[in-house]
N, C-alpha and C. Protein backbone atom coordinates (compact mmCIF):
# COMPACT_ATOMS: atom_id res chain seq x y z
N UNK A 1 -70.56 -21.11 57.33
CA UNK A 1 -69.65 -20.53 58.29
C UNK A 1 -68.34 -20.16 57.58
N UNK A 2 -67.87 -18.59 57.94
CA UNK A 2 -66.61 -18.52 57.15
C UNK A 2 -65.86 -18.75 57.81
N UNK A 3 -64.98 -19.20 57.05
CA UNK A 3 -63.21 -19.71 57.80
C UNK A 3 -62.07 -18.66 58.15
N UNK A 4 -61.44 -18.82 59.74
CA UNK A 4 -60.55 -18.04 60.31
C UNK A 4 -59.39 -17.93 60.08
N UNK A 5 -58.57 -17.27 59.86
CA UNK A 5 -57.21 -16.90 59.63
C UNK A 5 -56.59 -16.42 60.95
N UNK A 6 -55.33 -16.87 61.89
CA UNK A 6 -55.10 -16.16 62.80
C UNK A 6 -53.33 -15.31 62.35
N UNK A 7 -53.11 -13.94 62.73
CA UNK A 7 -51.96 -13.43 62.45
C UNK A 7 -50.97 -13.00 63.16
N UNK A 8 -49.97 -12.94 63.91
CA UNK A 8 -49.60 -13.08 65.16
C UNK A 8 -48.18 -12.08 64.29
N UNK A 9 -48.70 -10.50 65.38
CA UNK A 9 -47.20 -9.68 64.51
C UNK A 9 -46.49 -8.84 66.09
N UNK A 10 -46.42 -10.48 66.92
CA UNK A 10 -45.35 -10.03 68.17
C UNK A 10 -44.02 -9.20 67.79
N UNK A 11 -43.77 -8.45 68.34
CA UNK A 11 -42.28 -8.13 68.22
C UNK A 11 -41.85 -7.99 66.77
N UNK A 12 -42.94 -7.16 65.84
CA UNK A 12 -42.98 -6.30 64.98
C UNK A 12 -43.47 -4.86 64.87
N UNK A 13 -42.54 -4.22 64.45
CA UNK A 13 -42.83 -2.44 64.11
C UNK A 13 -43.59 -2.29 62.73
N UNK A 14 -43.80 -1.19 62.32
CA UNK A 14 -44.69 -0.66 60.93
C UNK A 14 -42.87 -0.13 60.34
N UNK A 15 -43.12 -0.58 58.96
CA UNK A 15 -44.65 -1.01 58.52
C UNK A 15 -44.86 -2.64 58.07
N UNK A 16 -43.78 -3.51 58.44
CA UNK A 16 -44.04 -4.65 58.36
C UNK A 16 -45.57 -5.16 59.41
N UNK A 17 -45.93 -5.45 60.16
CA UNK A 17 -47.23 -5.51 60.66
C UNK A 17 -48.09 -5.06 59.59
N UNK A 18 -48.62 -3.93 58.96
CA UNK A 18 -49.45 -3.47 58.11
C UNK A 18 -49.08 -4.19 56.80
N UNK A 19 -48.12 -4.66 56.30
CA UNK A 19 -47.99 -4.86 55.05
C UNK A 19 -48.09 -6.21 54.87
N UNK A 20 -48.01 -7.22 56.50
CA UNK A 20 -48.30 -9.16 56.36
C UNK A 20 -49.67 -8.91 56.44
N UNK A 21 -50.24 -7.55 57.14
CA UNK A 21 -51.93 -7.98 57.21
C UNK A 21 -52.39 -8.20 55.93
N UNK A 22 -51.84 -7.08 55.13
CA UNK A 22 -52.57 -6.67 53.68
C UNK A 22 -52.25 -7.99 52.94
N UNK A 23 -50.63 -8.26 52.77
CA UNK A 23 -50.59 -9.62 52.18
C UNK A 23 -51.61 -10.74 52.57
N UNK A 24 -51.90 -10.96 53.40
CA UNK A 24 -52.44 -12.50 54.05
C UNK A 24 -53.98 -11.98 53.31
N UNK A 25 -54.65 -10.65 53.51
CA UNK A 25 -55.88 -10.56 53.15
C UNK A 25 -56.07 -10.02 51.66
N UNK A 26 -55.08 -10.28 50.84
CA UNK A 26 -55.02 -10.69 49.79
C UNK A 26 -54.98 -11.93 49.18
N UNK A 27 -54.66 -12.71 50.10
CA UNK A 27 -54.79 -14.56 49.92
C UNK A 27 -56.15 -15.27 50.35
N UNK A 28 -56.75 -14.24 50.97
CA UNK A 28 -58.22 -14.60 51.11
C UNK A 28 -59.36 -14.43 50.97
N UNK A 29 -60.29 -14.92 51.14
CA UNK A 29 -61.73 -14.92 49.95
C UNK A 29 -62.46 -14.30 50.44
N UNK A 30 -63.61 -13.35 50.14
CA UNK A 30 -64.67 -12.76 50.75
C UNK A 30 -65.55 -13.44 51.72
N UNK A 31 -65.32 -12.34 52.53
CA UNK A 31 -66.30 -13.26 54.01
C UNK A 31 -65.16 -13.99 54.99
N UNK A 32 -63.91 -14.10 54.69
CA UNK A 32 -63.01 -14.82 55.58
C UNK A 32 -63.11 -14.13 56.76
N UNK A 33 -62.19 -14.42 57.82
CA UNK A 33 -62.10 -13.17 58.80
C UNK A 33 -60.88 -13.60 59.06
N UNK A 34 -59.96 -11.88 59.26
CA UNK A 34 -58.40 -12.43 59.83
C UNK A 34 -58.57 -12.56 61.43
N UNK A 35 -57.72 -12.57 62.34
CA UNK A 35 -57.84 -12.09 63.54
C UNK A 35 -56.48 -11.96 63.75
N UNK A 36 -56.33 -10.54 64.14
CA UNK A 36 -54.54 -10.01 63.97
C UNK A 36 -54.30 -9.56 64.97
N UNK A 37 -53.54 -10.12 65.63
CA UNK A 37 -52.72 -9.75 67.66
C UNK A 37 -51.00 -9.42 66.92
N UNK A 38 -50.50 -8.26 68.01
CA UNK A 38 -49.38 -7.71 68.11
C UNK A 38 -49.43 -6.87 69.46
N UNK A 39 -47.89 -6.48 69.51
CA UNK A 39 -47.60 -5.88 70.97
C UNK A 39 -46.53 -4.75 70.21
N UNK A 40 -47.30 -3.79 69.31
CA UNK A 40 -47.37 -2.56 69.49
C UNK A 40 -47.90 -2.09 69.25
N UNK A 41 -48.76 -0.85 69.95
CA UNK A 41 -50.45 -0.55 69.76
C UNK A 41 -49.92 0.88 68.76
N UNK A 42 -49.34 1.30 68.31
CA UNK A 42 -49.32 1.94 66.93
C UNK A 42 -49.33 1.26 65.82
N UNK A 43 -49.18 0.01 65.54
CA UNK A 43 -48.87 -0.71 64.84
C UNK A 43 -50.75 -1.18 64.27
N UNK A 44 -51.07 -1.36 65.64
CA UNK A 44 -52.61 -1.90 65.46
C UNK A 44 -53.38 -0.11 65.06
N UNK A 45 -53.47 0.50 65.19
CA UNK A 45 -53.63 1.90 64.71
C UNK A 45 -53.36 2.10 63.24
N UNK A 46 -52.40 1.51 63.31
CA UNK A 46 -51.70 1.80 61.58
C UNK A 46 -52.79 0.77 60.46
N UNK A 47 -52.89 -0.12 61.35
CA UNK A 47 -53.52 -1.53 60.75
C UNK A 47 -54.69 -1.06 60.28
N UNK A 48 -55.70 -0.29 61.28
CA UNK A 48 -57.05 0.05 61.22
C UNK A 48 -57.60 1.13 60.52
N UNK A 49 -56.05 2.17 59.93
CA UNK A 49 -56.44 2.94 59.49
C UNK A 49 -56.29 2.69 57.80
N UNK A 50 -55.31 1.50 57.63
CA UNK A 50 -55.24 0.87 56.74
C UNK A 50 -56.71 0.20 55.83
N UNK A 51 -56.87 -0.73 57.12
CA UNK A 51 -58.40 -1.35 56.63
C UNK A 51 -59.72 -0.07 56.33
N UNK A 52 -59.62 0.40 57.04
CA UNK A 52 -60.88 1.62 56.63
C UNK A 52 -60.68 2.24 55.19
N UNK A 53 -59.32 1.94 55.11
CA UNK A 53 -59.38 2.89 53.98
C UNK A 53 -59.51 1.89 52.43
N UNK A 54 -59.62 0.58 52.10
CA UNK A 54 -59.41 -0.39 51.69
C UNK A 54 -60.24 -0.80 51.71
N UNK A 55 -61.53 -1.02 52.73
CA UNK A 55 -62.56 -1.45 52.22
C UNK A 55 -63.45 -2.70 52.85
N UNK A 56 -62.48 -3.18 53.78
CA UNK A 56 -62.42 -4.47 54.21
C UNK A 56 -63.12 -3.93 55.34
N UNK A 57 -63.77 -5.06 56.83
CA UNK A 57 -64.56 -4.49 57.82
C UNK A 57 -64.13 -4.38 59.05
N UNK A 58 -63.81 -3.72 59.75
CA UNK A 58 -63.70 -4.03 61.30
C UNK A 58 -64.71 -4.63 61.67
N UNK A 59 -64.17 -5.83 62.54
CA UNK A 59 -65.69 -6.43 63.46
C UNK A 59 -65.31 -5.93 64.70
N UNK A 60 -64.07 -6.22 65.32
CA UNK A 60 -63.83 -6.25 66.62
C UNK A 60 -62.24 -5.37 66.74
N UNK A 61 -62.26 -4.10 67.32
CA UNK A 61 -60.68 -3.54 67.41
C UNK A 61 -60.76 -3.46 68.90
N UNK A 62 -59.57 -4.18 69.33
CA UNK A 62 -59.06 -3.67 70.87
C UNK A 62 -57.73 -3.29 70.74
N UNK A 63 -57.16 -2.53 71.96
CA UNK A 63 -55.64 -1.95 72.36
C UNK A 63 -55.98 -1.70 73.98
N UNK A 64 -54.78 -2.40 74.34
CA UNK A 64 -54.54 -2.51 76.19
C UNK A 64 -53.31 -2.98 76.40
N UNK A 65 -52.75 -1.67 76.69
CA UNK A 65 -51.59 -1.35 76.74
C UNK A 65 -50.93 -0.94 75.46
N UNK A 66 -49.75 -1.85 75.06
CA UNK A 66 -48.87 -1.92 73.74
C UNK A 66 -49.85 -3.33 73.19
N UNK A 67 -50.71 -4.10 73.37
CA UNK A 67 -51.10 -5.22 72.82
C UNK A 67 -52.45 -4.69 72.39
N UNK A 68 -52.32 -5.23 71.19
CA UNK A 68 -53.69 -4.69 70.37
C UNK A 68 -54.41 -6.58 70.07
N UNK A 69 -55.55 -6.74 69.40
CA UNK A 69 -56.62 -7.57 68.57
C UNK A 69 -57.59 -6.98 67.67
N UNK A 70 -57.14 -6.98 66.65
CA UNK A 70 -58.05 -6.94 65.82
C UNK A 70 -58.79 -7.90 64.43
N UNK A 71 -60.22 -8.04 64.69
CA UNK A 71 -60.69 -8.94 63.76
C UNK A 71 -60.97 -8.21 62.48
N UNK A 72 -61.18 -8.88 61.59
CA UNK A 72 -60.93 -8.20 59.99
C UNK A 72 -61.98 -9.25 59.02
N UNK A 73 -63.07 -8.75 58.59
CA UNK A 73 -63.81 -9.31 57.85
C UNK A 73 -63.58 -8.87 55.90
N UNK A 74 -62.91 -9.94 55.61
CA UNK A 74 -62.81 -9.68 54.69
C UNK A 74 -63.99 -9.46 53.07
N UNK A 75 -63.53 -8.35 52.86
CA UNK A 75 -64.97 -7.34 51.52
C UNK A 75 -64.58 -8.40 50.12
């Protein structure tokens, strides 16, 4: 079973949000999974377009409203 990371980027703008995700999933090992909540849904946009491009997996992306979740399987 891989081990969870949770990331909590309340009452943060971009590009800080995008740049603690990348940090934190640089501190972790293949197969981890992050799970990253914030309340601004550009921010989670920014995040996802980040990860696609990087390599890493979407498992799970939501946005409802300004509050986004997204899970992140780390490559």
């Amino acid at each position: 079973m891989s081990k969870t990371y949770n990331l909590k980027l309340d009452g943060l703008v971009c590009p800080l949000p995008v740049a603690r995700t990348k940090r934190k999933l640089n501190e972790m090992e293949t197969g981890e999974i992050l799970e990253v909540t914030g309340d601004f849904g550009e921010s989670g946009e920014n995040i996802k377009r980040y990860i696609e491009k990087h390599g890493d997996s979407i498992i799970e992306f939501k946005i409802e409203g300004e509050d986004y979740y997204i899970k992140i399987k780390k490559a």
